[in-house]
Protein backbone atom coordinates (compact mmCIF):
# COMPACT_ATOMS: atom_id res chain seq x y z
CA UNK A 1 -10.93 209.84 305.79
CA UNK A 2 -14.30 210.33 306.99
CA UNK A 3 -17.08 207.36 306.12
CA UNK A 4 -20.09 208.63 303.22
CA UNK A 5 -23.04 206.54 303.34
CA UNK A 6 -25.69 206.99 300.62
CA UNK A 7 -29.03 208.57 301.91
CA UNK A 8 -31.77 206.07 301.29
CA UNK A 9 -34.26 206.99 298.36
CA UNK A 10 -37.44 207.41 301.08
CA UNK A 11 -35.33 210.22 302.87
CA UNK A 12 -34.44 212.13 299.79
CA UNK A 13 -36.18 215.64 300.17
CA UNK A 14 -36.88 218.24 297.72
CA UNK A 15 -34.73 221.79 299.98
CA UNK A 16 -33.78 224.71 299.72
CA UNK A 17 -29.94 225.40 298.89
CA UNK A 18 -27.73 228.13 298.01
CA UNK A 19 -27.65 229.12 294.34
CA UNK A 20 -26.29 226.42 292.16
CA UNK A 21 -22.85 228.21 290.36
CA UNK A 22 -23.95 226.35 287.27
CA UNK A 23 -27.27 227.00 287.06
CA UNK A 24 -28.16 229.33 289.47
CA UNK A 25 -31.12 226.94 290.93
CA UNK A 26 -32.13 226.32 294.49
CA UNK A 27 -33.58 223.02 294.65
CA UNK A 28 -32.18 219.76 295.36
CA UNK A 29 -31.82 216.52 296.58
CA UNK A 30 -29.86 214.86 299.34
CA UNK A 31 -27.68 212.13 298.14
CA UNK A 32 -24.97 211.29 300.57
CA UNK A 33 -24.06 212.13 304.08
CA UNK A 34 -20.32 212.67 305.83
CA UNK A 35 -19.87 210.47 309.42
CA UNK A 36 -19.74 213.20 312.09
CA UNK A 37 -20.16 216.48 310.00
CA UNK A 38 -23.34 218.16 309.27
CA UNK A 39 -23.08 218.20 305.39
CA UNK A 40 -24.40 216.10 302.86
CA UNK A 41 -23.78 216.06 299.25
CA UNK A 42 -27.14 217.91 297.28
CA UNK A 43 -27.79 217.17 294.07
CA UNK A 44 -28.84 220.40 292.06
CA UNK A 45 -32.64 219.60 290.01
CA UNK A 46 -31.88 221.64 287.52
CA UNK A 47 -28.32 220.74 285.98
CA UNK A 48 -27.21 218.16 288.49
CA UNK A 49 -24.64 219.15 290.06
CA UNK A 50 -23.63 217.87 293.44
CA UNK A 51 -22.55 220.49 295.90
CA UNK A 52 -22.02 219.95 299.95
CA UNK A 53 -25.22 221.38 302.09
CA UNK A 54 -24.99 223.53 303.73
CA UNK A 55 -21.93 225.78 302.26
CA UNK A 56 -18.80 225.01 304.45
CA UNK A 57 -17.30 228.35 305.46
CA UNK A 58 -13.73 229.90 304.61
CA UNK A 59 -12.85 228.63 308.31
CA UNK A 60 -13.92 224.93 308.10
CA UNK A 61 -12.79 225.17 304.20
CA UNK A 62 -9.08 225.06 305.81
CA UNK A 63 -9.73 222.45 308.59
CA UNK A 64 -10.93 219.69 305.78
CA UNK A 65 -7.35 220.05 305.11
CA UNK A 66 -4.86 218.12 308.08
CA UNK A 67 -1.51 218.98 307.57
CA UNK A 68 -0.18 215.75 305.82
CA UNK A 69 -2.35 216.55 303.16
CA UNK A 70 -0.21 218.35 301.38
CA UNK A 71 2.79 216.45 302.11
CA UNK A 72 6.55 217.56 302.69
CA UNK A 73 9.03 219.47 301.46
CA UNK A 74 6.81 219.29 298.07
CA UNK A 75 6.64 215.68 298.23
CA UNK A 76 2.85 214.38 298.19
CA UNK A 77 3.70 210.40 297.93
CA UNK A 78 6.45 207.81 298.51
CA UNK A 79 9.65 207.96 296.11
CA UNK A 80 8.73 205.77 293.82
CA UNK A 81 5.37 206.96 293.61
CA UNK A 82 6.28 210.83 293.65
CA UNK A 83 8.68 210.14 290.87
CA UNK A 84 5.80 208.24 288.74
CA UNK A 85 3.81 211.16 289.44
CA UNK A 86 5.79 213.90 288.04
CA UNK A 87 6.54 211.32 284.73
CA UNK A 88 2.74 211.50 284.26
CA UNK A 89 2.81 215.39 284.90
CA UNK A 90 5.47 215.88 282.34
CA UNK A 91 3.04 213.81 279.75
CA UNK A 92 0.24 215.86 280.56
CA UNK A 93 2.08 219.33 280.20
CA UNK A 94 3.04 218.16 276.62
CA UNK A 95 -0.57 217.69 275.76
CA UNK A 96 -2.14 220.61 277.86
CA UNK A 97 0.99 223.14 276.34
CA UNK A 98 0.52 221.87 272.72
CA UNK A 99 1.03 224.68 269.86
CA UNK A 100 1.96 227.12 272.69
CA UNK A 101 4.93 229.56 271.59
CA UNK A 102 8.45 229.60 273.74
CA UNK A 103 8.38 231.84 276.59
CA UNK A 104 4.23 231.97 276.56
CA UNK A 105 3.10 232.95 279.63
CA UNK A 106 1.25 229.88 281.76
CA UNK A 107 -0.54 229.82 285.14
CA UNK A 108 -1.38 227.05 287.32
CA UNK A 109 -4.01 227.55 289.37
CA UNK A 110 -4.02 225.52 292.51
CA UNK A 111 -0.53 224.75 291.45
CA UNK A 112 1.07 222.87 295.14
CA UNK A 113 4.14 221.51 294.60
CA UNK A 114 4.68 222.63 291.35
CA UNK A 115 3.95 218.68 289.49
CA UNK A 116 3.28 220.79 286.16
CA UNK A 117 5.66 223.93 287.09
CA UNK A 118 8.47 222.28 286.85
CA UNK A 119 7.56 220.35 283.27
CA UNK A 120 6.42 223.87 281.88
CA UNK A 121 9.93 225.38 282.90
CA UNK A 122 11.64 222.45 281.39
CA UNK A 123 9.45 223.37 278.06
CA UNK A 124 11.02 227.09 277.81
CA UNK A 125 7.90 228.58 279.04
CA UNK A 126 7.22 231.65 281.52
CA UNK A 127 5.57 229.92 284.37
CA UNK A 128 3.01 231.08 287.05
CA UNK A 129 2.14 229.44 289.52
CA UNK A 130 -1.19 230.80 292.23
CA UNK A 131 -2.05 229.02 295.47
CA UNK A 132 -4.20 229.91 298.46
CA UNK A 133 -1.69 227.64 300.92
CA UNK A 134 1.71 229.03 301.92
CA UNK A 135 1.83 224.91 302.84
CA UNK A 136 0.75 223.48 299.73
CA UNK A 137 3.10 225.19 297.55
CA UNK A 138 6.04 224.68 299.88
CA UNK A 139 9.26 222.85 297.63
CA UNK A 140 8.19 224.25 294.12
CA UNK A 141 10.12 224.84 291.05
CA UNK A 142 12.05 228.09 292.61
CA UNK A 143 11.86 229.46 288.48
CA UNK A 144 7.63 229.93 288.81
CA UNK A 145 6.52 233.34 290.28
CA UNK A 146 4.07 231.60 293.09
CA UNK A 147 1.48 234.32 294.67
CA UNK A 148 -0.53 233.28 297.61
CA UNK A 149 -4.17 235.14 297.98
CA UNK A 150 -7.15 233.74 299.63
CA UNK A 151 -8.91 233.71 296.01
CA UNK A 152 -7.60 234.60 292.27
CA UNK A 153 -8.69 238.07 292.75
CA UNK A 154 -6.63 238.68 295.17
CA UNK A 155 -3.75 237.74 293.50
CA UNK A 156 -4.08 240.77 291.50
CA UNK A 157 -2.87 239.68 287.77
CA UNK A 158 -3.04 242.33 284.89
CA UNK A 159 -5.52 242.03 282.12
CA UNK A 160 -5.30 239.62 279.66
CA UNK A 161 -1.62 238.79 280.60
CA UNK A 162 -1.46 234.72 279.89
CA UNK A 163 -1.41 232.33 276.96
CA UNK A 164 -2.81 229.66 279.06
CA UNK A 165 -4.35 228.90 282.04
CA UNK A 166 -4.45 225.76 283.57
CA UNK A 167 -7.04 224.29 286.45
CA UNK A 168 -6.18 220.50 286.91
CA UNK A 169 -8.41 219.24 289.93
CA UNK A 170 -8.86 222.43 291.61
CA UNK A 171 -12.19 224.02 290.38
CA UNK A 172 -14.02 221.53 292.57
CA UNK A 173 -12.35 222.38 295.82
CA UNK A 174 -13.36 226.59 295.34
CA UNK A 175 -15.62 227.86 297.08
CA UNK A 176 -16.81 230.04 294.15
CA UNK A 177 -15.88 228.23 290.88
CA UNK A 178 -17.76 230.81 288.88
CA UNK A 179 -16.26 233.60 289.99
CA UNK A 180 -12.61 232.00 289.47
CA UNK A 181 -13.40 231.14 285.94
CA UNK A 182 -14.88 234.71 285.19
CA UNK A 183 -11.27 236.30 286.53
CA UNK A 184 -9.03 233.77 284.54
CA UNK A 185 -11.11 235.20 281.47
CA UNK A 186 -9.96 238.66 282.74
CA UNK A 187 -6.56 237.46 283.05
CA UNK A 188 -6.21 235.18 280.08
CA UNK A 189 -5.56 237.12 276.42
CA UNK A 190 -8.74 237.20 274.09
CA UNK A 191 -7.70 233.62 272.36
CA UNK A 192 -5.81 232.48 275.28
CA UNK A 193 -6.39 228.66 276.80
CA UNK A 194 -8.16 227.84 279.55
CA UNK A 195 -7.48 223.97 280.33
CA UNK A 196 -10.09 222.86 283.37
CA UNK A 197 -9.96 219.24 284.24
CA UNK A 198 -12.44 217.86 287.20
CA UNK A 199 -13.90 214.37 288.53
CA UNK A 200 -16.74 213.45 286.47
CA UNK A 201 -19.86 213.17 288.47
CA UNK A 202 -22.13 211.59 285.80
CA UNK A 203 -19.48 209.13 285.13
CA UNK A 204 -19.66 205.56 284.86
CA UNK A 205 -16.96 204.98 287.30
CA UNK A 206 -19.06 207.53 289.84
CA UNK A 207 -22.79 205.98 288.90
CA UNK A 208 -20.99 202.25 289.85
CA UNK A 209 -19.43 202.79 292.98
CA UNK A 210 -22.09 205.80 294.90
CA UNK A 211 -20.89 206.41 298.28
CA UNK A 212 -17.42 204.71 297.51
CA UNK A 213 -16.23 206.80 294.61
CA UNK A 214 -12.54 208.21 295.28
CA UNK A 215 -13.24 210.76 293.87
CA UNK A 216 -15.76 212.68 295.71
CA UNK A 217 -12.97 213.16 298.31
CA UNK A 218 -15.18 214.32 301.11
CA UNK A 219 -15.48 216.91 302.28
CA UNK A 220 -12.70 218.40 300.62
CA UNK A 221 -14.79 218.59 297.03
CA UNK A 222 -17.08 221.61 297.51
CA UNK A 223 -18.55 220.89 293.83
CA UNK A 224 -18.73 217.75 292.15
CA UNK A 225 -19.47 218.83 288.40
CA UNK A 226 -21.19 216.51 285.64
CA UNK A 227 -19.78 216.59 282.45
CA UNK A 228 -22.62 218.73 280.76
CA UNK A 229 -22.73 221.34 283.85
CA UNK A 230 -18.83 221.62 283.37
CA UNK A 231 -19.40 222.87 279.70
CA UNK A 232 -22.33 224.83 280.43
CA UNK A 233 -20.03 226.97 283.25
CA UNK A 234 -17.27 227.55 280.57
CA UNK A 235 -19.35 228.48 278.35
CA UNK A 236 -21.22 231.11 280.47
CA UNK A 237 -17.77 232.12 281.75
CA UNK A 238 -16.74 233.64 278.44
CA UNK A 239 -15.21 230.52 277.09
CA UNK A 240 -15.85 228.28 273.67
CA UNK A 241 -14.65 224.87 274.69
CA UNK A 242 -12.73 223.04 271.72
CA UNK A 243 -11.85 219.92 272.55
CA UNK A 244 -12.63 217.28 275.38
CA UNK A 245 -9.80 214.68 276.96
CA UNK A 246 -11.59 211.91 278.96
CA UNK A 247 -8.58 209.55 280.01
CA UNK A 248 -6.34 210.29 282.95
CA UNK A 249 -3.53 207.59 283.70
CA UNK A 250 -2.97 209.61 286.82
CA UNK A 251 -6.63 210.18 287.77
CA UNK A 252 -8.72 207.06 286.22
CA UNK A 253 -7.07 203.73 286.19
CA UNK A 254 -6.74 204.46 290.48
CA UNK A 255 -10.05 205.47 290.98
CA UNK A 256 -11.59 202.16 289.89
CA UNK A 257 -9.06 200.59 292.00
CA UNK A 258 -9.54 202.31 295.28
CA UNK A 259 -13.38 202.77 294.83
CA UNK A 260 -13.68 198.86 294.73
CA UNK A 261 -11.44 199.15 297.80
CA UNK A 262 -13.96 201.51 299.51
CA UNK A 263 -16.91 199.26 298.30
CA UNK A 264 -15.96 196.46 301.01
CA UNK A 265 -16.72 198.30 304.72
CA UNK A 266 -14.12 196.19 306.06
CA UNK A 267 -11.45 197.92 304.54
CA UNK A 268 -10.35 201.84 305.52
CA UNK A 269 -11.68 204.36 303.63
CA UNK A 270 -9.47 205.38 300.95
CA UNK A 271 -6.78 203.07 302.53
CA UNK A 272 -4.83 202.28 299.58
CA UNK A 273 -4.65 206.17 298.82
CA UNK A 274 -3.05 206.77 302.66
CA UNK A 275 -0.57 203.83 302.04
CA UNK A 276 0.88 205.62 299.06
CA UNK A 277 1.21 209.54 300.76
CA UNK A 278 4.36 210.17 301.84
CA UNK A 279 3.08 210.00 305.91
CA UNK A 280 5.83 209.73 308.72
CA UNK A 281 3.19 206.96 310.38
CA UNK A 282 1.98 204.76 307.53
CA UNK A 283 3.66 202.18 309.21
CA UNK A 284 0.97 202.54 311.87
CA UNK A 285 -2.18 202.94 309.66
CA UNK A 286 -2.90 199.46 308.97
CA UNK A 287 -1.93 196.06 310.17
CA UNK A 288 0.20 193.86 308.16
CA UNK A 289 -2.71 191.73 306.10
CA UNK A 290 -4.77 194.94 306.19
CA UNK A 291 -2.00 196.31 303.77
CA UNK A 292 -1.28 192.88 302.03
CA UNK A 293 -5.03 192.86 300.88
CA UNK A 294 -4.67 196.76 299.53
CA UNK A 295 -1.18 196.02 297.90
CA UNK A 296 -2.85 193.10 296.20
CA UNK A 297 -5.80 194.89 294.96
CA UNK A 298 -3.43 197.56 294.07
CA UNK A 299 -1.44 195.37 291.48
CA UNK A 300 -3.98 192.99 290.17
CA UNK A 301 -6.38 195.65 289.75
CA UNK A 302 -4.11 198.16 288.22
CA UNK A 303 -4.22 196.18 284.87
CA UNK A 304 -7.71 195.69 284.46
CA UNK A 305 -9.00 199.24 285.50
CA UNK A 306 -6.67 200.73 282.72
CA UNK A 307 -8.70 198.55 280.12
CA UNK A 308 -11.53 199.86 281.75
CA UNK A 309 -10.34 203.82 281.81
CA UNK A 310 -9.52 203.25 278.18
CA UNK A 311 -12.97 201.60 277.30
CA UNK A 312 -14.68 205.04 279.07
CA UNK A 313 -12.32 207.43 277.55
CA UNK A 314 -13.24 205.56 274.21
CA UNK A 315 -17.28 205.96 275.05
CA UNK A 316 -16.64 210.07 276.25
CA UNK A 317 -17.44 209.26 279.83
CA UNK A 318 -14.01 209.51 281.88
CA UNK A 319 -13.77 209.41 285.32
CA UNK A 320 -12.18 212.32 285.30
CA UNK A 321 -12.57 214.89 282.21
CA UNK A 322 -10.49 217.94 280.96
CA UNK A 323 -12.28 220.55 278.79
CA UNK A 324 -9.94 222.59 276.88
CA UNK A 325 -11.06 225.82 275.85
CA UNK A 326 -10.20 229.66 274.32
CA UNK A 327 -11.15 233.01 275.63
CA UNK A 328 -13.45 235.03 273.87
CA UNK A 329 -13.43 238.85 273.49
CA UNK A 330 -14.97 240.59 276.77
CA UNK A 331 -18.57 241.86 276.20
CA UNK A 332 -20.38 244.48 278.27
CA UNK A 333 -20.57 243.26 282.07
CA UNK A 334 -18.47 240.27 281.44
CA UNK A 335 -15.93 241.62 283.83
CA UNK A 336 -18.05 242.16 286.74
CA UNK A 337 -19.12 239.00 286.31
CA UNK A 338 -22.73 238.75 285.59
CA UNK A 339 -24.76 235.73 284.81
């Protein structure tokens, strides 16, 4: 993983960006730069979003991502790990699929290997599943209908076809989240449920560790959304947000753990993270105290960051948030997508 250092305060010029999605401002700020790439993360002046400077294109989109990324034969992480995984999926699809009817119609968007698929299937629904990587959705639940398109547009769903959609960690990695919001409102029943979860850039957990947050995940994360710009772009997207979920035992607990991690410059970026992927040459990543230090931080940290991902969740600032929301009747222009 590539190092991000924090551009000092004296260096942070007012420039000219592309249009913030959010907003639709052009101002910003530098805040952090990428080791041997050209982009740094802006900060928007109007709404605050962070966004990477200058706009990747389509073709270096698809070289942030190596080929172990995604991981094998739909495994992402060791066993143990993968199996822990999927456990927490199957928690989260009974939350995120609550009140839904038998055989409602879901789609995952950004789905890869099919974590929540498979626990929708198991729940008697109709499951969907839409990915712009032949790769990434390699090894999922054979019982979703998977399309791969280079966007949701192309995927070419009817009109108001699903109950729910769902967007879990995906709408920051788009290279156009407002346009892929405004077609799941196409796409989504007047009343259906949009369920968008995201890293929270005005988090605690973000504003404590800067440059070392996990979760900025450069430069993978296009976007990196604060809570109040996420429900300002549902809202403009056609949506009435009803109910906001700020604790993540998949997503928060690690973050404080591995940020920490990232905080001392002795230690790999995001080495903790690479020790629990499901590589063929972990065994070659690290030395043997290297990894001692990371498994140690891993399991005496564990415990204390959950306390802490509770305490946020309790105060509404998550490290990571979901914003569940419903789909309101079209008005005029809606579907072309106008701000």
């Amino acid at each position: 993983d590539e190092r991000v250092f924090e551009i000092p305060v004296e260096q942070r010029q007012s420039l000219e960006t592309d249009p913030c999605p959010v907003c639709g401002g052009s101002t910003s700020l530098p805040r952090f730069g990428i080791e041997g790439l050209p982009h740094r993360v802006v900060v928007c002046g109007g709404c605050g979003l962070g966004q990477l400077h200058p706009r990747p294109t389509g073709e270096q989109l698809a070289a942030f991502y190596p080929p172990d990324y995604y991981g094998t034969a739909g495994a992402k992480f060791k066993p143990l790990v993968e199996a822990m995984v999927r456990i927490v999926g199957a928690r989260h699809v009974r939350s995120l699929s609550r009140g839904l009817p038998r055989g409602a119609k879901v789609l995952d968007v950004g789905c890869g290997r099919g974590v929540l698929l498979s626990a929708l299937a198991d729940r008697g629904f109709e499951v969907h599943g839409f990915e712009i990587s032949s790769t990434a959705a390699a090894g999922a639940d054979r019982r979703a209908d998977i399309r791969v398109a280079a966007d949701l547009r192309q995927a070419r769903y009817p009109d108001a076809y699903f109950d729910e959609v769902i967007v879990w960690h995906v709408l920051e990695h788009l290279a156009d989240p407002r346009d892929t919001l405004v077609e799941i409102h196409r796409i989504l029943r007047p009343g259906g449920r949009l369920a968008v979860a995201v890293p929270n850039f005005s988090s605690y957990q973000a504003q404590w560790a800067g440059a070392a947050w996990f979760h900025l995940d450069l430069p993978r994360h296009v976007f990196h959304f604060p809570l109040a710009g996420l429900r300002r772009l549902v809202r403009d997207c056609g949506f009435v947000p009803t109910s906001e979920h700020h604790f993540s035992l998949r997503q928060n607990p690690f973050g404080w753990v591995q940020s920490a991690l990232n905080r001392n410059s002795r230690l790999p970026r995001n080495g903790l993270y690479r020790m629990l992927k499901n590589l063929s040459d972990d065994g070659a990543l690290f030395d043997g105290a290297t990894r001692r230090k990371q498994w140690a931080a891993y399991y005496l940290g564990m415990p204390i960051a959950v306390g802490l991902s509770v305490l946020a969740a309790i105060l509404r600032n998550g490290a990571s948030v979901c914003i569940m929301a419903e789909a309101q009747p079209a008005q005029a222009g809606d579907r072309d997508g106008d701000r």
